[in-house]
C-alpha atoms as a PDB file:
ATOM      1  CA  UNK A   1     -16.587   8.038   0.149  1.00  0.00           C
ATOM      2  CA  UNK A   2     -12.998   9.302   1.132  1.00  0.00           C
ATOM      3  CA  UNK A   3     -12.150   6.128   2.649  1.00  0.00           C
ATOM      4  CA  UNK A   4     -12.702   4.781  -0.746  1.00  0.00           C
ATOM      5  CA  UNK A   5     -11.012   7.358  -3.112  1.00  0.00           C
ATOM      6  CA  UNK A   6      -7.955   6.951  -1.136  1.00  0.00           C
ATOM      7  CA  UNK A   7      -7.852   3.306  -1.070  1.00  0.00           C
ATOM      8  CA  UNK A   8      -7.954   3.414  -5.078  1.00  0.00           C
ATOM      9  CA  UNK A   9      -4.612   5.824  -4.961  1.00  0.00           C
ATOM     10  CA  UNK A  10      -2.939   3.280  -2.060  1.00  0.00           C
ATOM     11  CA  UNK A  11      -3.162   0.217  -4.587  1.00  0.00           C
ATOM     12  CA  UNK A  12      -1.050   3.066  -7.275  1.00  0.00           C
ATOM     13  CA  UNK A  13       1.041   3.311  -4.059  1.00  0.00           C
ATOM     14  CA  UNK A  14       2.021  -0.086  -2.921  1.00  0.00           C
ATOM     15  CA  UNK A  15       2.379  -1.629  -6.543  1.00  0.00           C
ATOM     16  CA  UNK A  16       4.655   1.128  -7.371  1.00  0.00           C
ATOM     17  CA  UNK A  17       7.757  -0.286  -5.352  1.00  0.00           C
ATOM     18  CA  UNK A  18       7.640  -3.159  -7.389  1.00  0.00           C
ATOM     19  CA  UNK A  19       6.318  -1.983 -10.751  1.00  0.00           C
ATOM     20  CA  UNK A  20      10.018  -2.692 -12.701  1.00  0.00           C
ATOM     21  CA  UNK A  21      10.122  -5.876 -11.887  1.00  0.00           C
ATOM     22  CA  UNK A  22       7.940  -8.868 -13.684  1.00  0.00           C
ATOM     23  CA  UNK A  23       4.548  -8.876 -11.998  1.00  0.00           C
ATOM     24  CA  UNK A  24       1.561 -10.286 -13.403  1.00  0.00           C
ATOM     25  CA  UNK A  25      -2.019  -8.769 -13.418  1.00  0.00           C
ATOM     26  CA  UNK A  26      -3.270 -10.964 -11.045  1.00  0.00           C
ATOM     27  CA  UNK A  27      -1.018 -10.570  -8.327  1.00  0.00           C
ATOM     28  CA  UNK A  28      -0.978  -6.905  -9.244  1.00  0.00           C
ATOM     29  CA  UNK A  29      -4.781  -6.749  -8.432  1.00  0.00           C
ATOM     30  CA  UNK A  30      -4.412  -8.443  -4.970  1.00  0.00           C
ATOM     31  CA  UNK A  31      -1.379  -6.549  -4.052  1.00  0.00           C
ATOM     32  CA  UNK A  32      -3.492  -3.508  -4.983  1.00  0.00           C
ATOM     33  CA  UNK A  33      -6.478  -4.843  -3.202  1.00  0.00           C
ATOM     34  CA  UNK A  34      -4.752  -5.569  -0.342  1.00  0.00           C
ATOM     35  CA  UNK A  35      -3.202  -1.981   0.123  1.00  0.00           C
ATOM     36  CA  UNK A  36      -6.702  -0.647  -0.369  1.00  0.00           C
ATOM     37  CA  UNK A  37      -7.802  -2.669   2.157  1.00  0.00           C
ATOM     38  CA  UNK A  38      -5.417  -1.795   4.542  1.00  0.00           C
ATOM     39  CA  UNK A  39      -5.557   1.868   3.955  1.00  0.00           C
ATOM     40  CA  UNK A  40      -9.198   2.012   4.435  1.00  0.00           C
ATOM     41  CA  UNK A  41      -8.806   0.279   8.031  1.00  0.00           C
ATOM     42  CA  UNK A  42      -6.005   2.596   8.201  1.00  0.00           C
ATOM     43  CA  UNK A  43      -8.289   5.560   7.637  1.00  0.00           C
ATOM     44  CA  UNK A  44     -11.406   3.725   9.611  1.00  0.00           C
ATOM     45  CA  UNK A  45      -9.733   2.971  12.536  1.00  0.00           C
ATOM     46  CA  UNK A  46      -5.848   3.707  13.175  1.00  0.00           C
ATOM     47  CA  UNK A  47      -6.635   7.710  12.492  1.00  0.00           C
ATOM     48  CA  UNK A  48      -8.941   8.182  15.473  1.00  0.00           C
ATOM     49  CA  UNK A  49      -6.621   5.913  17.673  1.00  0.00           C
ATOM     50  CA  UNK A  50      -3.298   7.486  17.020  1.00  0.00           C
ATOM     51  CA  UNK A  51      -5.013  10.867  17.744  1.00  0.00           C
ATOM     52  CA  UNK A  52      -6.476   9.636  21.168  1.00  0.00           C
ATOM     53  CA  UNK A  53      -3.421   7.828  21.725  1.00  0.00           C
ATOM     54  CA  UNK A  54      -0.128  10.160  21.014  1.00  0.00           C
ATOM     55  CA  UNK A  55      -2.187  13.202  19.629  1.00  0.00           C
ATOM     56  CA  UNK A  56      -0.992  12.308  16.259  1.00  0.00           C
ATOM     57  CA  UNK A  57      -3.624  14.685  13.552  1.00  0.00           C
ATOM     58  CA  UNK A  58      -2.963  13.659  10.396  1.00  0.00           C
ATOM     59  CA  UNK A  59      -5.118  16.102   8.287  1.00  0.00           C
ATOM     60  CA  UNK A  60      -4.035  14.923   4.948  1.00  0.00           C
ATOM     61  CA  UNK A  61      -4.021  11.645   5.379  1.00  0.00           C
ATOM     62  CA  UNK A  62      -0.383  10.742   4.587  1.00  0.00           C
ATOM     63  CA  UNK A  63      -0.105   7.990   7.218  1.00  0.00           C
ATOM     64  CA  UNK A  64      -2.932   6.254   5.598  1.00  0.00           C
ATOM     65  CA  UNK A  65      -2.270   6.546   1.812  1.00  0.00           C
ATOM     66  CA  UNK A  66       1.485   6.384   1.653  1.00  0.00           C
ATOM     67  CA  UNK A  67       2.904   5.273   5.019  1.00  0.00           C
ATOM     68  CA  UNK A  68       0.800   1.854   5.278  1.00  0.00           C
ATOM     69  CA  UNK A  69       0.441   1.000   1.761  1.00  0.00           C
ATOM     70  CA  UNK A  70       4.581   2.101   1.319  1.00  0.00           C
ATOM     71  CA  UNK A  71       5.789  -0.616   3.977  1.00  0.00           C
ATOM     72  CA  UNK A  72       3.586  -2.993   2.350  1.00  0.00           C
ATOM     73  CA  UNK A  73       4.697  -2.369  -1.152  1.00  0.00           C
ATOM     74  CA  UNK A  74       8.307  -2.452   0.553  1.00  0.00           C
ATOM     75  CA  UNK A  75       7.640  -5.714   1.906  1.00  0.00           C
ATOM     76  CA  UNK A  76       5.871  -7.315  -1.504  1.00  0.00           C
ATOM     77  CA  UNK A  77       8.667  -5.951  -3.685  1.00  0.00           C
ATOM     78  CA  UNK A  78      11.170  -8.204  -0.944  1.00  0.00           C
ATOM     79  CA  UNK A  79       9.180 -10.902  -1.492  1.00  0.00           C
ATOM     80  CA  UNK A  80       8.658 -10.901  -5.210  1.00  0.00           C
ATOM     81  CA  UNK A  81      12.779 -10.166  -6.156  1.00  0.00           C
ATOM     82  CA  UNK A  82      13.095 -12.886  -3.651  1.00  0.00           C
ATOM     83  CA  UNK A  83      11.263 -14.657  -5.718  1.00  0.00           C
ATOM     84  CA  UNK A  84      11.924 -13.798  -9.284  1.00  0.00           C
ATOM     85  CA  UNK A  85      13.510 -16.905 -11.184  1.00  0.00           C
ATOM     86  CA  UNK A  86      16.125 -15.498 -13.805  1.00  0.00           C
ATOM     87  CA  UNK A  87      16.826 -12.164 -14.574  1.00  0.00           C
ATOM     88  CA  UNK A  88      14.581  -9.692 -17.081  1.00  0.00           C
ATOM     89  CA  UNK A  89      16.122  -8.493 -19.853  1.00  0.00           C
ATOM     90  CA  UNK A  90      14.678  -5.896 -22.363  1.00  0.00           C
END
């Protein structure tokens, strides 16, 4: 149930790079999908590797629920100002 409540706070993460420019709600729910999707592999999976692996203990979780969803959210806000058409004005 972890897994789950911290995939709900990665999608908060990720969209949050991008959240001044003009997103709509749609792409805002599969950009937040997506980050909860990769945080819970993050959490599934990556924790017990790196551990094993380099010794890395992460016992809050911040790798998981703001290091993977942040690079994602980095790389979606690249792609949508890439992206965006004519400036927004207020």
């Amino acid at each position: 149930m972890e897994i789950v409540l911290n995939a709900t706070l990665a999608g908060g993460v990720c969209i949050g790079a991008c959240v001044d420019m003009l997103v709509d709600p749609f792409a805002a729910i599969i950009v937040g999908g997506g980050a909860g999707i990769v945080s819970a592999i993050g959490f599934a999976y990556l924790t017990g590797a790196l551990k094993n692996t380099i010794g890395l203990h992460d016992t809050c979780g911040v790798h998981n629920l703001h290091g993977l969803p942040g690079v994602l959210g980095g790389i979606v806000s690249a792609i949508v100002a890439g992206s965006a058409t004519k400036p927004f004005k207020n």
